[in-house]
Protein backbone atom coordinates (compact mmCIF):
# COMPACT_ATOMS: atom_id res chain seq x y z
CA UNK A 1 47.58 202.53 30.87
CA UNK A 2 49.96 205.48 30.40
CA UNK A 3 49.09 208.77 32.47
CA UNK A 4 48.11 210.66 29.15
CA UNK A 5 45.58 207.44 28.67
CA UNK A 6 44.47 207.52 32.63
CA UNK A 7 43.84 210.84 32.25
CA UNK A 8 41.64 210.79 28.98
CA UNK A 9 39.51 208.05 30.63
CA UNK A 10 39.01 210.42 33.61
CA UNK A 11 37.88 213.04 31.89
CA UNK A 12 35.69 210.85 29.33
CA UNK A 13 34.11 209.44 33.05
CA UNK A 14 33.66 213.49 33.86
CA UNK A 15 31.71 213.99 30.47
CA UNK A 16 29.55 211.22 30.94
CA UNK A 17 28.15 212.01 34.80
CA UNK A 18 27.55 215.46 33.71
CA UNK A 19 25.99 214.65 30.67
CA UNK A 20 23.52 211.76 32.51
CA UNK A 21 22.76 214.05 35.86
CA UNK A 22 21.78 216.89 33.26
CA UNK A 23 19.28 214.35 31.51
CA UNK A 24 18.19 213.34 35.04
CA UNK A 25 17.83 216.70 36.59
CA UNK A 26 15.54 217.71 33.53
CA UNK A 27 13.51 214.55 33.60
CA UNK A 28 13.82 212.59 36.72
CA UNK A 29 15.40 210.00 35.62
CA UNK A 30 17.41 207.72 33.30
CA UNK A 31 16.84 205.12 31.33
CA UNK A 32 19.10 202.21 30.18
CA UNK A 33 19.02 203.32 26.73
CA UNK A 34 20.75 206.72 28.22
CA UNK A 35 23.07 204.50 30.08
CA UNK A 36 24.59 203.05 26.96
CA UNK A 37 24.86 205.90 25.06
CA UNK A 38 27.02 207.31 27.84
CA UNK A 39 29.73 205.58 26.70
CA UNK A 40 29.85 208.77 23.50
CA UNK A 41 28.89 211.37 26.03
CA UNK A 42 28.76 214.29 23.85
CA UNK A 43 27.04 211.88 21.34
CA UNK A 44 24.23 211.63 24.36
CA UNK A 45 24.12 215.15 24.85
CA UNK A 46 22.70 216.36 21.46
CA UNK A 47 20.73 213.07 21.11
CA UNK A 48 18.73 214.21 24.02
CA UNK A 49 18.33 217.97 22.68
CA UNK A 50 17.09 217.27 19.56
CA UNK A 51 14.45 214.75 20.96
CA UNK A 52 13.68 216.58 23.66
CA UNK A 53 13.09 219.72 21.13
CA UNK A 54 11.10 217.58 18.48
CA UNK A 55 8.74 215.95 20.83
CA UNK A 56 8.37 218.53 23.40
CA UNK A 57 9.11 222.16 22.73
CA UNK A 58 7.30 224.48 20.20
CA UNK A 59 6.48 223.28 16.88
CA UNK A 60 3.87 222.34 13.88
CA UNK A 61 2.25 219.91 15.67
CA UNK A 62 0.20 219.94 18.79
CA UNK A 63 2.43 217.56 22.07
CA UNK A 64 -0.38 214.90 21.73
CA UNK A 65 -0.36 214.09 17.61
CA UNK A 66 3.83 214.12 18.39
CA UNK A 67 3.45 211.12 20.90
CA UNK A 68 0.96 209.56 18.44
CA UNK A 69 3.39 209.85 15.56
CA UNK A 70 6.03 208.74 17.75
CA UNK A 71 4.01 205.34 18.89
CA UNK A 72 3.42 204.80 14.75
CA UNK A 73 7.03 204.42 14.18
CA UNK A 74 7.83 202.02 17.36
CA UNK A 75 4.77 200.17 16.02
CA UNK A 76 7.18 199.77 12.57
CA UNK A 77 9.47 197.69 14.60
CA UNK A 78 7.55 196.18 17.47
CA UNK A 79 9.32 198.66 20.13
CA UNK A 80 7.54 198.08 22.92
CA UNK A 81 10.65 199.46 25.00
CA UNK A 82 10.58 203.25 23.74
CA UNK A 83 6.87 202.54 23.07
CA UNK A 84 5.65 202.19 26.76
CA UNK A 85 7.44 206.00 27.23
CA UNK A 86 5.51 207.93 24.69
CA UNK A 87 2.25 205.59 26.16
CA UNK A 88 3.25 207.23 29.35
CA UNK A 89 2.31 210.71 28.40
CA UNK A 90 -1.42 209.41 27.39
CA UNK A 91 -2.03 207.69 31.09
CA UNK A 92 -0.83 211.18 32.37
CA UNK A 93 -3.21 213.01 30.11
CA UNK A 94 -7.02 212.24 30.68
CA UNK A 95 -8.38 213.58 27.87
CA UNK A 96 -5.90 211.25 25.08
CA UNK A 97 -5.71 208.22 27.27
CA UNK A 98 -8.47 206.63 24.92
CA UNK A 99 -5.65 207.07 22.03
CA UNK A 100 -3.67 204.40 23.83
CA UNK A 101 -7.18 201.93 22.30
CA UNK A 102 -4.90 202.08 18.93
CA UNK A 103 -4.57 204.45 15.57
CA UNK A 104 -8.60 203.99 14.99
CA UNK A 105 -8.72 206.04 18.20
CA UNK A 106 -6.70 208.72 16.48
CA UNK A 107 -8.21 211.45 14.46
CA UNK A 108 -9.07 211.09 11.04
CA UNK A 109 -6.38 213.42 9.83
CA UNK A 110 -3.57 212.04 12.05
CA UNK A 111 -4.22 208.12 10.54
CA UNK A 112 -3.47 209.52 7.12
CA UNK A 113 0.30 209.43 8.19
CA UNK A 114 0.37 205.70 8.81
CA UNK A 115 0.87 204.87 4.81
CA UNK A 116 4.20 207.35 4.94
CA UNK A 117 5.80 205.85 8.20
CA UNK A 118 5.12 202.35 7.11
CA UNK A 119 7.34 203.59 3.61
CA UNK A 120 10.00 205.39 5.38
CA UNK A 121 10.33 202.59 7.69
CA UNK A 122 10.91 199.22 5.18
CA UNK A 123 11.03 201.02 1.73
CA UNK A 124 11.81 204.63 1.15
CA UNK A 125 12.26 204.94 -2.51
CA UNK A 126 8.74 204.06 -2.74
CA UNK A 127 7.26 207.24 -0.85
CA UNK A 128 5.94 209.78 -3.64
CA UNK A 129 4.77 212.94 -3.74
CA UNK A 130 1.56 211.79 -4.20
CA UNK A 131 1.37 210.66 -0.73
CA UNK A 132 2.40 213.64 0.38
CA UNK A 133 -0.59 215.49 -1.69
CA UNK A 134 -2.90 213.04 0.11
CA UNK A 135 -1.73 214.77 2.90
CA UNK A 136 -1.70 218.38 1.97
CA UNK A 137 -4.84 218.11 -0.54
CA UNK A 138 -8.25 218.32 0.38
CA UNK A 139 -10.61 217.71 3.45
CA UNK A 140 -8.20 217.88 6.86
CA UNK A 141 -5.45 218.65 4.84
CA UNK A 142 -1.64 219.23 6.68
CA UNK A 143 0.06 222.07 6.20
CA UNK A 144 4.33 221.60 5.40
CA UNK A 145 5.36 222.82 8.47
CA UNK A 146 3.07 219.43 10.06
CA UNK A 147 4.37 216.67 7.74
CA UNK A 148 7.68 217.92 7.61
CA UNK A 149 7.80 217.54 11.62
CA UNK A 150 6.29 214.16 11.31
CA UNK A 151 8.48 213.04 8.91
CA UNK A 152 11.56 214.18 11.65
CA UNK A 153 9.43 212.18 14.29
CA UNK A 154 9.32 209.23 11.99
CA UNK A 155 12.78 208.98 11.14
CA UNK A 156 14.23 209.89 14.45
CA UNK A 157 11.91 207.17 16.42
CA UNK A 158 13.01 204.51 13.93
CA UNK A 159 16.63 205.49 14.08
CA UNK A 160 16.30 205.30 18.24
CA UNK A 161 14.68 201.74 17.84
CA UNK A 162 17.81 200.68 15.81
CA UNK A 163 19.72 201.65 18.73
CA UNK A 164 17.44 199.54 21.46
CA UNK A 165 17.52 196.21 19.42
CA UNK A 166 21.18 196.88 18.57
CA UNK A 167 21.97 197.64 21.68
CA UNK A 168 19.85 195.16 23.74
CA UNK A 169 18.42 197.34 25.72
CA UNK A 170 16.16 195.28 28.37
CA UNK A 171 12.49 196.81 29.42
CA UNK A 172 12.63 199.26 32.37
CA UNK A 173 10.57 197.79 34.81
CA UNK A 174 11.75 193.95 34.27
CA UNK A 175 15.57 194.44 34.58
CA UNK A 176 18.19 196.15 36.23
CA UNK A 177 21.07 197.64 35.86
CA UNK A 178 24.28 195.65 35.86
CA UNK A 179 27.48 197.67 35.59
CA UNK A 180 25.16 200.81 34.50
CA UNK A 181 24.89 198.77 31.21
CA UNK A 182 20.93 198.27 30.85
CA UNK A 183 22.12 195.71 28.30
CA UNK A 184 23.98 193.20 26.42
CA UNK A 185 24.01 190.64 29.46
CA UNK A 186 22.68 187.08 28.83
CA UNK A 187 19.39 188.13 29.56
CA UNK A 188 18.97 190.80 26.87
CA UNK A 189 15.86 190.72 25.15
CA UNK A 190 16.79 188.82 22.18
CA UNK A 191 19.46 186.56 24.19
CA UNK A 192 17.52 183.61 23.61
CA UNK A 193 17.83 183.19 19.79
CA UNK A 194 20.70 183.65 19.61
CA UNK A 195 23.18 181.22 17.56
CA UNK A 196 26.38 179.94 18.07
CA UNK A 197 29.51 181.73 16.90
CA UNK A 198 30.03 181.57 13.40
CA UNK A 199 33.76 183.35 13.10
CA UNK A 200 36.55 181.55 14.76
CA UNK A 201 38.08 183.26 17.44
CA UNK A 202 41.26 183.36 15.88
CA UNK A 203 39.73 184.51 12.39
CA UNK A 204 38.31 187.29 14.09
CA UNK A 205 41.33 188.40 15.83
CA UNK A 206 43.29 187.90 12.35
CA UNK A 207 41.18 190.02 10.74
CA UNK A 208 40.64 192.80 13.28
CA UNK A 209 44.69 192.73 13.54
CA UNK A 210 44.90 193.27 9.46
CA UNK A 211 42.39 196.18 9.46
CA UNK A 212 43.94 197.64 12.22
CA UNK A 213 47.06 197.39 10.43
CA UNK A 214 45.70 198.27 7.30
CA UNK A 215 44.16 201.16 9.15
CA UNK A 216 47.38 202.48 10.44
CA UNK A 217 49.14 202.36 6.76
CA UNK A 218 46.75 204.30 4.83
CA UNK A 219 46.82 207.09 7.56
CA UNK A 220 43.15 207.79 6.67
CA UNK A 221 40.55 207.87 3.64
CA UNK A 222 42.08 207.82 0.43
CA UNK A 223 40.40 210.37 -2.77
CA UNK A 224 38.92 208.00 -4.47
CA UNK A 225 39.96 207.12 -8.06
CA UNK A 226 38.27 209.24 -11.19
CA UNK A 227 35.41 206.93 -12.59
CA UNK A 228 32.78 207.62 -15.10
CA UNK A 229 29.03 207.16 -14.21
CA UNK A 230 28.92 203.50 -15.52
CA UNK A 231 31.95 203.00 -13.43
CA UNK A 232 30.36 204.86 -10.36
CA UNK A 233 27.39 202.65 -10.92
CA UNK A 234 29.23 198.74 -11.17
CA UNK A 235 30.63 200.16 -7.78
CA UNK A 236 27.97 200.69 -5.95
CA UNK A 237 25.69 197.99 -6.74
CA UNK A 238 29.27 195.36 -6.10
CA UNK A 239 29.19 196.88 -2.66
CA UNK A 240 26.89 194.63 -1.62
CA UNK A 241 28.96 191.89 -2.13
CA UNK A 242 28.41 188.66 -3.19
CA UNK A 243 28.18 187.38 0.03
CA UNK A 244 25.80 189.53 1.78
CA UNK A 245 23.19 187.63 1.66
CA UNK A 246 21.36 188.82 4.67
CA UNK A 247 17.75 188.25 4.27
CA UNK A 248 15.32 190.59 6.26
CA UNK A 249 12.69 187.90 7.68
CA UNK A 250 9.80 189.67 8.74
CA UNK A 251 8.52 188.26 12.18
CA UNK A 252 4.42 188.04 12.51
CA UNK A 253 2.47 188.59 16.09
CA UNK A 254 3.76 192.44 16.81
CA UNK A 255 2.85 193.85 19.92
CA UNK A 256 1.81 197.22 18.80
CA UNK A 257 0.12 196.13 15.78
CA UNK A 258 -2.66 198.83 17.04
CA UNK A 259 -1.10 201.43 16.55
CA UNK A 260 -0.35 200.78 12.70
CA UNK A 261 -2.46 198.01 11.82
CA UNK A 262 -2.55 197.43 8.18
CA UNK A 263 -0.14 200.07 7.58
CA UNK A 264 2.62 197.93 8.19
CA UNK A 265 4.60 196.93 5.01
CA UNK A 266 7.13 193.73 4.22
CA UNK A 267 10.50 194.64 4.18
CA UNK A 268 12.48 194.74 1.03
CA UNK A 269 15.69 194.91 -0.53
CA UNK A 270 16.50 197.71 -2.65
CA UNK A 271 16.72 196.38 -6.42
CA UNK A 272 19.36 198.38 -8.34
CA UNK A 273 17.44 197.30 -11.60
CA UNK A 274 13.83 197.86 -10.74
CA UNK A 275 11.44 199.10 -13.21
CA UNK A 276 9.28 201.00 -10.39
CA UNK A 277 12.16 203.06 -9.22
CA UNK A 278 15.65 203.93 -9.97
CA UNK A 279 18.95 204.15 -7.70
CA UNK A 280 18.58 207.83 -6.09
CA UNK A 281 21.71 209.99 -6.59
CA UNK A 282 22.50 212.47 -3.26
CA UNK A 283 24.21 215.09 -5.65
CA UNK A 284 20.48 215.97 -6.79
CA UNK A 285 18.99 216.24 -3.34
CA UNK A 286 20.90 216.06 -0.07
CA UNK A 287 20.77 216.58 3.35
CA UNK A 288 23.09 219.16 3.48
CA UNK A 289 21.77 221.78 0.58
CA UNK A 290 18.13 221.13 0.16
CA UNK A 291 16.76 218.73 3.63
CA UNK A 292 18.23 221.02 6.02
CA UNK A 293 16.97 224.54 4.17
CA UNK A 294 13.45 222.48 4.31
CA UNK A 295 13.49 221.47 7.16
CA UNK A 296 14.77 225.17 8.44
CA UNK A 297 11.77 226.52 6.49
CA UNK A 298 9.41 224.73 8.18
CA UNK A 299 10.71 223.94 11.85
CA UNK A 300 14.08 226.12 12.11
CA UNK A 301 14.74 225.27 15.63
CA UNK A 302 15.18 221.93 15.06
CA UNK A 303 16.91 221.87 11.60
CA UNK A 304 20.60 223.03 13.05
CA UNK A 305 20.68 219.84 15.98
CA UNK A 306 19.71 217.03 13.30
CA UNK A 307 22.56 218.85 11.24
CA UNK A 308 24.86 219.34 14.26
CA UNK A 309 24.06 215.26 15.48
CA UNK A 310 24.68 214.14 11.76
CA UNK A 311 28.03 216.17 11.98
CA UNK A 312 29.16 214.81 15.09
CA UNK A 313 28.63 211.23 14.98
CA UNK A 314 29.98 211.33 11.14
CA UNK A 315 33.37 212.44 12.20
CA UNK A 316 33.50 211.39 16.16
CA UNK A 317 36.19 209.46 16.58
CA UNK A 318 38.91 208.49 19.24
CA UNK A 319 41.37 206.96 17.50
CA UNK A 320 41.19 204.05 18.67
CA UNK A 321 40.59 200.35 17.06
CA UNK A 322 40.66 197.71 18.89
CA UNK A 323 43.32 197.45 21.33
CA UNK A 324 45.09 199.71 19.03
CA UNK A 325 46.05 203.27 19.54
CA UNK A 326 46.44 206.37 17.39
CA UNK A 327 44.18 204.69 14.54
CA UNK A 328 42.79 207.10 11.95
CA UNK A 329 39.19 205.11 11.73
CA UNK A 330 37.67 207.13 9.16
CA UNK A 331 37.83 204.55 6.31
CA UNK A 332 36.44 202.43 8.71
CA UNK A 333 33.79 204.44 9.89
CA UNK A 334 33.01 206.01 6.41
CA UNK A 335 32.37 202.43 4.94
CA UNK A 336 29.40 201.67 8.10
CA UNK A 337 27.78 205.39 6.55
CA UNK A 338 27.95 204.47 2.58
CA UNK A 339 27.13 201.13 3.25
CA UNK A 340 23.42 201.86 4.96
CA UNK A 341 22.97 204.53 2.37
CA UNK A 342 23.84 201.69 -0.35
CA UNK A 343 21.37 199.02 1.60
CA UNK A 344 18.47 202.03 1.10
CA UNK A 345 19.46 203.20 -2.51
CA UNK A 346 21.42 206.05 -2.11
CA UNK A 347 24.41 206.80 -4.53
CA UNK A 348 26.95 209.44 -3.19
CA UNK A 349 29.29 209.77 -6.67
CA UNK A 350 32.23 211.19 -4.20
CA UNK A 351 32.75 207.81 -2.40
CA UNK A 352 34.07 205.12 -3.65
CA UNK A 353 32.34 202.55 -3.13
CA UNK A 354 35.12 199.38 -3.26
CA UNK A 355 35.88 200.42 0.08
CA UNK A 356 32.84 198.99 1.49
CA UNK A 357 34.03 195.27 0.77
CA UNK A 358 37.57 196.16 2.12
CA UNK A 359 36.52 197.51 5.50
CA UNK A 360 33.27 195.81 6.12
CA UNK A 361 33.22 191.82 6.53
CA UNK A 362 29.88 189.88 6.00
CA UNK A 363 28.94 189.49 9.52
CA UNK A 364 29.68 192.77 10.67
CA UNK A 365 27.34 193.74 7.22
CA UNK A 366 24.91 191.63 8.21
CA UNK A 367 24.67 193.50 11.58
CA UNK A 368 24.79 196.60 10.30
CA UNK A 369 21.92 196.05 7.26
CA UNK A 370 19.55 194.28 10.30
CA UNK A 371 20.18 197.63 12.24
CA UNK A 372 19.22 200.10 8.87
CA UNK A 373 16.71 197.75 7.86
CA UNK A 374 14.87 195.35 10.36
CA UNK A 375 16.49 195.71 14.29
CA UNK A 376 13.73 193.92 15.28
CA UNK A 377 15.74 190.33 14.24
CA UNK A 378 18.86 191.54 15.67
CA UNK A 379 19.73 188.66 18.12
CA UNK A 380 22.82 188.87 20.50
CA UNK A 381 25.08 186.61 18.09
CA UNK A 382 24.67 188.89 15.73
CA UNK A 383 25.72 191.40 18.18
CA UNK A 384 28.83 188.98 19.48
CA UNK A 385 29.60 187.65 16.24
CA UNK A 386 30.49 190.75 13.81
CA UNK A 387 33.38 189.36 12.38
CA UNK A 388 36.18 192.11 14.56
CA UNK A 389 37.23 192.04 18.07
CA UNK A 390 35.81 195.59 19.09
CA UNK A 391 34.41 197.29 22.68
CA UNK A 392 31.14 197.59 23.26
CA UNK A 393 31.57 201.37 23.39
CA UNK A 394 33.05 200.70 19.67
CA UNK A 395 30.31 198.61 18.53
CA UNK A 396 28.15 201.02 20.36
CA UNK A 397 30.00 203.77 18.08
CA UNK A 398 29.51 201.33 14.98
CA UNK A 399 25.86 201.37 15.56
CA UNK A 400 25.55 205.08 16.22
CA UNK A 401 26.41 205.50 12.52
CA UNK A 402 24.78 203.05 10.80
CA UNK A 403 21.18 204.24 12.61
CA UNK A 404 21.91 208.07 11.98
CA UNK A 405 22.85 206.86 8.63
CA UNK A 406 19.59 205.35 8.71
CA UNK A 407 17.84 208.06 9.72
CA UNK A 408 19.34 210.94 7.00
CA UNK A 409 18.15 208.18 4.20
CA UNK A 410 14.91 208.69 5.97
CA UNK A 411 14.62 212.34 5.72
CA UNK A 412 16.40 212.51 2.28
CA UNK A 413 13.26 210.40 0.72
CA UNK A 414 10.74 211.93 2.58
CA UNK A 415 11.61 215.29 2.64
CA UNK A 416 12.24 215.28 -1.10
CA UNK A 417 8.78 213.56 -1.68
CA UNK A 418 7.56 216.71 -0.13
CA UNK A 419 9.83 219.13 -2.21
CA UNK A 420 8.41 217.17 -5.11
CA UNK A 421 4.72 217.46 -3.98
CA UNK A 422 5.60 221.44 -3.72
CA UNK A 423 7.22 222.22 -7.07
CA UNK A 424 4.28 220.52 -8.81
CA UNK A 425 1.99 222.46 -7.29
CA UNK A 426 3.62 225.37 -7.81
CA UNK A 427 4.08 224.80 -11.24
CA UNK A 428 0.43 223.62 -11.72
CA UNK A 429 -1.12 226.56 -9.71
């Protein structure tokens, strides 16, 4: 290493001990999951602000329906790992502990979430706004401010159990640390099924050396070429590929069935030619100019750190790729983001879309749609096996984007299913 490069890892190994012993001096300790988003320090840092503001500072809902909303979503994906935290808070609080029975225990009320975290969680572009009237109409009726904060527990809890089955985070009390990893060892959770490698090592160093170079040439994103909306369209829909055939195999016997029970839905594909819904276009409701003034409406503490997190992993980068240096990523990096928002129906008519199939190979697709879509099947080949030599602190990075991706295509469909529910009540009132 050169001294400039010594001295950037020094201070990257500065960010990350103060980042972890403020997260340990505020809660007492650190878990693995913490541990391997150290490696993007000042990724960590705001991570842990917004959750710590969503699910324990002031807000819509009372502390108690927060951890119950927050055990729905891990009950999405059978994450037991983050699951047995939020539990924690009921064995410390007499008076809930009985909620811990499952979501019968809950109030009536709080159970009329489970149909929209279910939706959020496999399929989206279903949610309507009439589930959000069933919420906001009649007998124990929410008010905004309430199912807008759910619907930012809901998304950010399934975006953080992306991270644990991408990341292979082990349980808490049945590991240990091993190189302050808390992961991706042999005995990771989902070691065992995994498979063996499908991409030759020397294909996979051939093609991490071309996009590296490729990388390097292009000096960063290109504009993308005019195109009409037909155009546009054929795009987006050939992003897929026609080799991505990932399927999303739904497992059966989930742990924390209880706390969703029939409110748990089969995972689909999105179908760009579905007569039940159509391919939702950003430039008609975004994060950016109608989510975040929502969200700011109705919980304005929180509104500016999901915005700020979305910002910084979106254009964190340290140009680097590989074992190669002074690489402008963001074609890379772009292609993870457009791709999860293609896997979940989202259209953005600014990015081209061509440069998904250039930048993303079908293994490292596969990874990323099993992270978006269903983590819970993530195995460690799929981790190994993505097609480019990277770092785990790159495929770490990788991850990072594909799972915030994942959660802004969350709050874009359900916080426009409640702008929709709002209009039409305005208008009919």
């Amino acid at each position: 290493l050169s001294v400039e490069e010594e001295a950037e890892e020094e201070e990257m190994r500065e960010q990350r001990g103060a980042v972890l012993r403020a997260i340990y001096r505020q809660r007492g300790r650190l878990s693995h999951l913490e541990h391997i988003l150290a490696w993007h320090p000042s990724y960590l840092s705001r991570y842990a602000a917004a959750l710590d503001l969503v699910m324990s500072h002031r807000g819509p809902l009372m502390r108690e329906w927060r951890y119950a909303v927050a055990l729905m979503a891990c009950g999405s994906h059978d994450c037991t790992y983050l699951a047995k935290f939020f539990e924690q808070f009921f064995h410390e609080q007499p008076a809930f502990t009985h909620w811990l029975q499952g979501h019968g225990s809950f109030p009536v009320k709080l159970q009329k979430i489970l149909p929209i975290n279910a939706l959020l969680a496999h399929t989206p572009w279903l949610l309507r706004k009439e589930h959000i009237e069933t919420l906001m109409h009649g007998e124990d009726a929410w008010t905004m401010g309430q199912v807008v904060h759910a619907i930012v527990i809901i998304a950010t809890i399934h975006s953080s159990c992306s991270a644990v089955y991408g990341m292979g985070v082990r349980d808490e009390l049945e590991s240990t640390l091993k190189d302050g990893s808390g992961g991706l060892e042999d005995e990771s959770e989902h070691a065992a099924d995994s498979e063996p490698c499908a991409v030759g090592d020397s294909d996979e160093d051939t093609l991490t050396r071309q996009l590296a170079e490729e990388l390097i040439r292009r000096k960063g994103e290109q504009a993308p070429e005019a195109a009409d909306r037909d155009e546009i369209t054929r795009r987006f829909e050939n992003a897929a590929g026609e080799d991505d055939d990932t399927e999303l195999v739904d497992s059966t016997g989930y742990e924390l069935s209880k706390y969703v029970g029939m409110h748990r839905f089969a995972p689909e594909d999105f179908q760009l030619h579905s007569s039940a819904y159509s391919v939702f276009r950003v430039q008609d409701y975004c994060w950016r100019e109608h989510g975040y003034a929502l969200v700011s409406q109705a919980y304005p503490e929180v509104a500016s750190l999901i915005d700020d997190l979305f910002d910084h992993i979106y254009y964190l980068t340290y140009h680097t790729f590989s074992t190669n240096t002074g690489v402008n990523t963001e074609p890379f990096r772009r292609a993870i983001w457009h791709y999860v928002h293609r896997v979940k129906g989202l259209l953005h008519d600014d990015y081209d879309y061509r440069q998904v199939n250039i930048w993303l190979g079908q293994p490292l697709k596969a990874f990323v749609k099993k992270l978006a879509c269903l983590p819970e099947s993530i195995t460690k080949a799929d981790y190994d096996n993505i097609g480019v030599r990277l770092s785990d602190s790159e495929k770490c990075h990788a991850a990072l984007l594909a799972l915030q991706a994942r959660k802004q295509a969350e709050l874009i469909y359900g916080l426009h299913a409640v702008m929709s529910y709002l209009v039409s009540r305005s208008s009919s009132g």
